[in-house]
Protein backbone atom coordinates (compact mmCIF):
# COMPACT_ATOMS: atom_id res chain seq x y z
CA UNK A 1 -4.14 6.77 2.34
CA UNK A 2 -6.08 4.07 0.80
CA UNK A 3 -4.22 3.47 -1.62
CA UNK A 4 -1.40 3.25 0.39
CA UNK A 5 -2.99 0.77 2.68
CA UNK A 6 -4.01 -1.67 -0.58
CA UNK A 7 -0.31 -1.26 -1.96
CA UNK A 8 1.27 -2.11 1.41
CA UNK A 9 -1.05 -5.17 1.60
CA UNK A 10 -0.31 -6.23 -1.78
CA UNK A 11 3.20 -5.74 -1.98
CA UNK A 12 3.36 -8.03 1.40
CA UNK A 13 1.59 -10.58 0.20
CA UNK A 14 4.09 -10.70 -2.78
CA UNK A 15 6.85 -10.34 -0.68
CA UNK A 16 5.68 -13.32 1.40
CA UNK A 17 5.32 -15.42 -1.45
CA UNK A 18 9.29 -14.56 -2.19
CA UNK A 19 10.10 -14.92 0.94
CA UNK A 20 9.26 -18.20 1.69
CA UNK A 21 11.59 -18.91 -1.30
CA UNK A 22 14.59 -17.22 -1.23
CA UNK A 23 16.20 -17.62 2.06
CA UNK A 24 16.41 -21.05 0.88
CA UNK A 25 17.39 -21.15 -2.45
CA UNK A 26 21.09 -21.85 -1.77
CA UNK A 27 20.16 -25.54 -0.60
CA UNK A 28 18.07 -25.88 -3.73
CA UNK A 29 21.29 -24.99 -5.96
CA UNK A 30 23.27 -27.17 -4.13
CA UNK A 31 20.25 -29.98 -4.37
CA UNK A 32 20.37 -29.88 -8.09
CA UNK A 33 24.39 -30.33 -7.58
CA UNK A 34 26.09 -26.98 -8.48
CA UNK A 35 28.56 -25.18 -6.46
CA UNK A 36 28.85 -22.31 -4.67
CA UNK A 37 30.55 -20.46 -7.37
CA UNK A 38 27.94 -21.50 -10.28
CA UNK A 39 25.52 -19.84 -6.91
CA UNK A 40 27.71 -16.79 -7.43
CA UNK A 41 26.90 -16.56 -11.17
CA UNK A 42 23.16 -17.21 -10.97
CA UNK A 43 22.99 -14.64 -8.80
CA UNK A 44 25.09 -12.07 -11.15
CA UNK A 45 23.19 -13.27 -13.77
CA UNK A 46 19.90 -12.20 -11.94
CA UNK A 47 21.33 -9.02 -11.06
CA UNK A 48 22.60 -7.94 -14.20
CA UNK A 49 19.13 -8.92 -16.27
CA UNK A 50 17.59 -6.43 -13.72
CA UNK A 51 20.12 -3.77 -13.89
CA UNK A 52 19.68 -3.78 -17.70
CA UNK A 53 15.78 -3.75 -17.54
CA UNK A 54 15.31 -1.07 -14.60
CA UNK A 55 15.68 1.53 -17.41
CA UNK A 56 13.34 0.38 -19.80
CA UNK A 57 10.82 -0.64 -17.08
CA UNK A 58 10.85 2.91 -15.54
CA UNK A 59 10.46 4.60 -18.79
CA UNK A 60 7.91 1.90 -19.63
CA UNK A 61 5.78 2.63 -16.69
CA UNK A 62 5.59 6.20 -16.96
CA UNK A 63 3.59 5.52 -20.46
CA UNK A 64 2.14 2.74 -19.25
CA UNK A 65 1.40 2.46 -15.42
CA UNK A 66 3.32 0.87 -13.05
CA UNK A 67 0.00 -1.52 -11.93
CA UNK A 68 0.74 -3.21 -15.12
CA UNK A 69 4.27 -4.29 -14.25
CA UNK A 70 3.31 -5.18 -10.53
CA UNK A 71 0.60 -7.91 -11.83
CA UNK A 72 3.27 -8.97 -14.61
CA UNK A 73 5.90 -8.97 -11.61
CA UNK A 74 3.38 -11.50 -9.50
CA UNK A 75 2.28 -13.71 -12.11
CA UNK A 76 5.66 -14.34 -14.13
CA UNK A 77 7.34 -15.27 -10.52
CA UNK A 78 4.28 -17.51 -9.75
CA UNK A 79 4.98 -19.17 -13.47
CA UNK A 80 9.17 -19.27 -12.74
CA UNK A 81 7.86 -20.78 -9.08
CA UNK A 82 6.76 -23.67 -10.61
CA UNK A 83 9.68 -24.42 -12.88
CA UNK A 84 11.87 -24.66 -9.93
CA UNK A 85 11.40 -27.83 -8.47
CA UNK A 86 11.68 -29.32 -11.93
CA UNK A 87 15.08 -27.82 -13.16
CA UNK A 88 17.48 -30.19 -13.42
CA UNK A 89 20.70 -28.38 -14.22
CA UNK A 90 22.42 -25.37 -13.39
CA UNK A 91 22.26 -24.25 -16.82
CA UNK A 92 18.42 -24.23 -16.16
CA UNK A 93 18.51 -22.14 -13.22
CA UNK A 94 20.72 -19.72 -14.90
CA UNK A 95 17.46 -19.35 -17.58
CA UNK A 96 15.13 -18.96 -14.79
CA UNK A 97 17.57 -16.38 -12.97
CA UNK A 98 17.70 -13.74 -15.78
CA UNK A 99 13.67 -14.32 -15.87
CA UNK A 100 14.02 -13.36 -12.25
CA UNK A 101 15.96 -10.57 -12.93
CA UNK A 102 13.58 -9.13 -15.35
CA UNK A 103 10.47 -9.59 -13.11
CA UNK A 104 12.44 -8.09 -10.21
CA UNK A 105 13.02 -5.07 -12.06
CA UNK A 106 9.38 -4.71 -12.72
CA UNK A 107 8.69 -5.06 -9.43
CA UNK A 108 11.54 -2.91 -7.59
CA UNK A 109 10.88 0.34 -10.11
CA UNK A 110 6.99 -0.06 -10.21
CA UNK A 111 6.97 -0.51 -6.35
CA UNK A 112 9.27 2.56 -5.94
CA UNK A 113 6.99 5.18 -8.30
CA UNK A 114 3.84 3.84 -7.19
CA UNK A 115 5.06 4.67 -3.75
CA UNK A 116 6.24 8.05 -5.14
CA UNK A 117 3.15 8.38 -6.66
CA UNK A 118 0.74 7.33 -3.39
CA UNK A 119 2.64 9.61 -0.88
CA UNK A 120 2.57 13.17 -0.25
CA UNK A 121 5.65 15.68 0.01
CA UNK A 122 4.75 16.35 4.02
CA UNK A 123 4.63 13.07 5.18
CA UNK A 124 6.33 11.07 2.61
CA UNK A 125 9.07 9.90 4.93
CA UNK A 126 6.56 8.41 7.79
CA UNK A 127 4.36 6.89 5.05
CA UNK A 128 7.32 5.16 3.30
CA UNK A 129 8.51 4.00 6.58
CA UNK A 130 5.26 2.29 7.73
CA UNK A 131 4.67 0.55 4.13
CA UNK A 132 8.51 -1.14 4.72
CA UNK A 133 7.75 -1.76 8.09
CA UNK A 134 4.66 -3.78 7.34
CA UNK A 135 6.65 -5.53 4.25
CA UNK A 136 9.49 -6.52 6.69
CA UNK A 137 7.33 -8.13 9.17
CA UNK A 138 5.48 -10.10 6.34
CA UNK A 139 8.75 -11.16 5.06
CA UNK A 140 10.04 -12.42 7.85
CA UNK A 141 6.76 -14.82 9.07
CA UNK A 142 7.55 -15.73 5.61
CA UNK A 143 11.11 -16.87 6.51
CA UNK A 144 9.77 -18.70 9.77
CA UNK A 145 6.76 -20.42 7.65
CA UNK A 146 9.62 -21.68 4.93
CA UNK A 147 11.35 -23.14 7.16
CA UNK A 148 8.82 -24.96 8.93
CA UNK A 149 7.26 -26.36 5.84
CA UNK A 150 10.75 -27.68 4.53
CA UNK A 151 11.12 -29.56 7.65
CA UNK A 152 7.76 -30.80 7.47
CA UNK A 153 7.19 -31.52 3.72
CA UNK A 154 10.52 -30.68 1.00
CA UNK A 155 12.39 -27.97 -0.36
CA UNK A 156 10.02 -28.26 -3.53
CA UNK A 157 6.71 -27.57 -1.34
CA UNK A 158 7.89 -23.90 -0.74
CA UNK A 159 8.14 -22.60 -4.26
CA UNK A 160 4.74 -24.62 -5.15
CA UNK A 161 3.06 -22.11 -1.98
CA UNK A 162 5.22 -19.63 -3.15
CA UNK A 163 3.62 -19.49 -6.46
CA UNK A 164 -0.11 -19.87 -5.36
CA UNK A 165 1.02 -16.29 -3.15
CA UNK A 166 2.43 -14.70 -5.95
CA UNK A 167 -0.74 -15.25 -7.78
CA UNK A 168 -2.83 -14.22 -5.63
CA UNK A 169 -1.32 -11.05 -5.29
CA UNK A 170 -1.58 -10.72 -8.79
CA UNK A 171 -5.43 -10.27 -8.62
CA UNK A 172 -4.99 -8.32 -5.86
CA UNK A 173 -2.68 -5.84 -7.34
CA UNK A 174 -5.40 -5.94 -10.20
CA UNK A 175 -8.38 -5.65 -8.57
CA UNK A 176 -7.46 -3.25 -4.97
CA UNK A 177 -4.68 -0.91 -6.62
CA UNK A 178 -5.89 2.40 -8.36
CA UNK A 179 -3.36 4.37 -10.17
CA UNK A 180 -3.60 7.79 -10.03
């Protein structure tokens, strides 16, 4: 149960670093002037790079561990955070999307077998159910708190915070998570 309890805090303090982010990352495409369409293929592009590295990453983390691609999940989105603000084309974005891709494979497999691996046959379903009930709430305070620092400071504020979260869960994954 402990271990469950560390991965649910973790994981939501990741999730609230993304989440301050991506509800509003359609006015940052259109800030750096591209269209909804070039949106459409940023996104594709982001979903495809995962798609294609879910595979390797699950094989990967059955050698390796799955803590391993959680901390390289937090800290290359903390890094891609902070190139953001300071693309300047869409062609840029599109880089940084397939980045995201890749680090949201890590995270979405890893998550998924650590859970796996944390919960027990009996009581699985009531375990996995409180650890995304927990996430959900983080993400949406995170939604709230994006908002109201956009209106306050800029668009380019959220993914600096952002980043600082995703770090920071980083060395939390690394120092609170045990495998087993």
């Amino acid at each position: 149960m402990k271990d469950m309890k560390w991965l649910t805090i973790t994981q939501s303090v990741l999730l609230f670093g993304t989440g301050i982010v991506f509800p509003f990352y359609i006015i940052f495409i259109k800030q750096i002037g591209a269209n909804f369409t070039e949106f459409g293929i940023a996104y594709a592009l982001f979903a495809l790079s995962s798609a294609f590295f879910h595979k390797i990453i699950g094989k990967s983390s059955d050698k390796l561990g799955r803590k391993i691609f959680l901390v390289i999940n937090s800290w290359g989105l903390a890094v891609l955070f902070l190139l953001f603000p300071i693309a300047t084309n869409i062609i840029e974005v599109y880089i940084l999307q397939v980045f995201l891709g890749i680090f949201g494979a890590m995270q979405k497999t890893s998550e998924k077998a650590i859970v796996a691996d944390f919960t027990d046959g009996k009581n699985r379903g009531k375990q996995i159910g409180n650890y995304h009930g927990w996430i959900a709430v983080f993400s949406a305070l995170a939604v709230v708190l994006g908002g109201y620092l956009i209106d306050l400071f800029t668009l380019e504020i959220i993914f600096y915070i952002g980043s600082a979260v995703l770090f920071v869960s980083g060395i939390l994954i690394l120092k609170k998570i045990e495998e087993k």
